[in-house]
Protein backbone atom coordinates (compact mmCIF):
# COMPACT_ATOMS: atom_id res chain seq x y z
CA UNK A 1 -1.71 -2.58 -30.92
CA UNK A 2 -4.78 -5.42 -30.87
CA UNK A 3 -6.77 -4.95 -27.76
CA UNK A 4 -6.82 -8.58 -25.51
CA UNK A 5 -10.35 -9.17 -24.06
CA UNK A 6 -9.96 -9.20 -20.38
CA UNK A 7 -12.18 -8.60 -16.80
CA UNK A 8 -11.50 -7.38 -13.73
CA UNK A 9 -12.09 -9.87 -11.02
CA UNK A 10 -14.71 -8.67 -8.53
CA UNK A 11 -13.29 -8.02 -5.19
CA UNK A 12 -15.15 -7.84 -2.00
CA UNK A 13 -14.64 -3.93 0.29
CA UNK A 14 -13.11 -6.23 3.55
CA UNK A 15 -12.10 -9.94 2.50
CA UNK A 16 -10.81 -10.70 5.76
CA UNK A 17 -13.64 -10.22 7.30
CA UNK A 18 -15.43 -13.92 5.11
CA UNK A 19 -18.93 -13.58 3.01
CA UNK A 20 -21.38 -13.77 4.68
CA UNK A 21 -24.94 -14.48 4.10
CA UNK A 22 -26.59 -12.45 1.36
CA UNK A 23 -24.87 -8.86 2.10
CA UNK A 24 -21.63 -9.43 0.23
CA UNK A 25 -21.02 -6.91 -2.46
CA UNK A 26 -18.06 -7.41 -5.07
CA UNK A 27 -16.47 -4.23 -7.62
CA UNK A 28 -13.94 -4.23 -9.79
CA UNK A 29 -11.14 -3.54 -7.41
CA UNK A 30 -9.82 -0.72 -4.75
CA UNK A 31 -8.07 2.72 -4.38
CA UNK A 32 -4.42 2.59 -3.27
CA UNK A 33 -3.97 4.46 -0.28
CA UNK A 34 -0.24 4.99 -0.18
CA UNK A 35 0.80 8.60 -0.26
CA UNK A 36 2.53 8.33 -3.51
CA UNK A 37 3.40 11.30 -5.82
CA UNK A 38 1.58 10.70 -9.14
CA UNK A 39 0.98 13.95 -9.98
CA UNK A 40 -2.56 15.74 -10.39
CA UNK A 41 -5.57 13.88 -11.99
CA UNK A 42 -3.77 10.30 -11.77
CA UNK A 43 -4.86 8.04 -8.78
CA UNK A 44 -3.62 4.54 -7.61
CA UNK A 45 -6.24 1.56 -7.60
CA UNK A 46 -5.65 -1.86 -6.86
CA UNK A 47 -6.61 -4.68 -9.89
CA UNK A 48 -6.82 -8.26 -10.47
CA UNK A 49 -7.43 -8.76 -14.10
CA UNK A 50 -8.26 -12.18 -16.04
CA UNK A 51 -8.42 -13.56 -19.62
CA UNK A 52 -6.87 -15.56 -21.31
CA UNK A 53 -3.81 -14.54 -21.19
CA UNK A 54 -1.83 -17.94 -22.77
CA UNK A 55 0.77 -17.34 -25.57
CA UNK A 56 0.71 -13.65 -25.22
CA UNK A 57 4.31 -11.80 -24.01
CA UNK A 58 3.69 -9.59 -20.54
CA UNK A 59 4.39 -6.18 -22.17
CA UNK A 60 2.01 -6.82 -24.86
CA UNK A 61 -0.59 -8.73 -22.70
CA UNK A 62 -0.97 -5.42 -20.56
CA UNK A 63 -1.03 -2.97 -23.17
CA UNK A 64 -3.72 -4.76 -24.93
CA UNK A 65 -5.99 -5.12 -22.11
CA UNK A 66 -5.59 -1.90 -20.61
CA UNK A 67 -6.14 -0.59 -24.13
CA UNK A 68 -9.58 -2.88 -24.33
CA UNK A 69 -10.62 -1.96 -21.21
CA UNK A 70 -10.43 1.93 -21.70
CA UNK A 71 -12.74 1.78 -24.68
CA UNK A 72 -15.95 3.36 -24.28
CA UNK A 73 -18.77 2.20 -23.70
CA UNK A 74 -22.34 3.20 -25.12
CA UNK A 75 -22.85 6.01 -22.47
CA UNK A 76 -19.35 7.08 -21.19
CA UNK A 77 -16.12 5.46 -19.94
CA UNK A 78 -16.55 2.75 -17.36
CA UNK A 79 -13.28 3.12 -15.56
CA UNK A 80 -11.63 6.58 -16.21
CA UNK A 81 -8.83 6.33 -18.41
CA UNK A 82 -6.46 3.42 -17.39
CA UNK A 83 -2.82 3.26 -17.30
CA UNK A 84 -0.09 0.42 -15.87
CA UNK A 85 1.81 1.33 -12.78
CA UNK A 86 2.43 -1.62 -11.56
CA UNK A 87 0.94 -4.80 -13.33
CA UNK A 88 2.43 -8.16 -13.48
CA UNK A 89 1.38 -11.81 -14.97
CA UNK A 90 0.78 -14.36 -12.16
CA UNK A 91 -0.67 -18.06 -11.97
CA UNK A 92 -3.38 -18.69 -9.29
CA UNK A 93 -3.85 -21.82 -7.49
CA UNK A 94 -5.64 -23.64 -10.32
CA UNK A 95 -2.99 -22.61 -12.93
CA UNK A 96 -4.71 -19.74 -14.93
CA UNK A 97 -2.45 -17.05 -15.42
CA UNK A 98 -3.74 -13.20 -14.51
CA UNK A 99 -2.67 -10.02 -14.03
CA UNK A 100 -2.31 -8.47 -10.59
CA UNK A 101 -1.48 -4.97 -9.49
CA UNK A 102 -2.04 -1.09 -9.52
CA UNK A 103 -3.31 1.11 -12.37
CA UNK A 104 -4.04 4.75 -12.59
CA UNK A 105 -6.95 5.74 -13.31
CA UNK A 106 -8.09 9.60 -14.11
CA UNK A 107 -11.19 9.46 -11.13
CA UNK A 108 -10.90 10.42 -7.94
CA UNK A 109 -14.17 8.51 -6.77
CA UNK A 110 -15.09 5.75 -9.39
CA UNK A 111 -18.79 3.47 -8.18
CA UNK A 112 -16.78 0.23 -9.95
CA UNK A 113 -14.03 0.96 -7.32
CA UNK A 114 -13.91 -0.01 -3.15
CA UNK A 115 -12.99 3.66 -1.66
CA UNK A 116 -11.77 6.82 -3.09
CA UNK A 117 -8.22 8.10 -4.11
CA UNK A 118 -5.76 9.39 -1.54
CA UNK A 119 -6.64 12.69 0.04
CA UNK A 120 -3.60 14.93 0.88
């Protein structure tokens, strides 16, 4: 399987809340905190991902970005290991297709993340 180059599109902790001057800080996305049973070591984070995505079918799109964004980097892996739960292809208002949704990822606490995993 050929990776796909893809981001994750920075998120803000509270986006209802507006930006406001000079203390907004963005990360990669947020832990779920639904009470779902995913077994031990695999917690629920919320994504947006972008590339470009044209051309490519949805089962192949998300295999091949997952699979470039779990490759290490020079000092360790940036995300945990990620894996889909729930991703699917979507078109924002200005017509570029990306994919939105909720991975797994192996860390309970993760700095690139708003939050930390469900506690039960």
């Amino acid at each position: 399987m050929a990776t796909i180059e893809c981001t994750f599109r920075l998120v803000q902790e509270f986006p209802m809340l507006g930006k406001t001057e000079g203390s907004v800080k963005f990360r990669s996305g947020r832990y779920h905190q639904s009470n779902w049973r995913l077994g031990s070591g695999r917690h629920a984070v919320a994504v947006y991902i972008e590339g470009n995505f044209c051309g490519i079918p949805e089962v192949e799109l998300i295999s091949g970005c997952l699979e470039h964004l779990n490759q290490p980097r020079p000092r360790k892996i940036r995300y945990g290991v990620l894996t889909n739960f729930n991703l699917q292809l979507n078109i924002d208002k200005l017509g570029r297709p990306f994919l939105s949704g909720i991975v797994l990822t192996d860390q309970k606490k993760n700095p690139n993340f708003w939050g930390e995993a469900y506690k039960l």
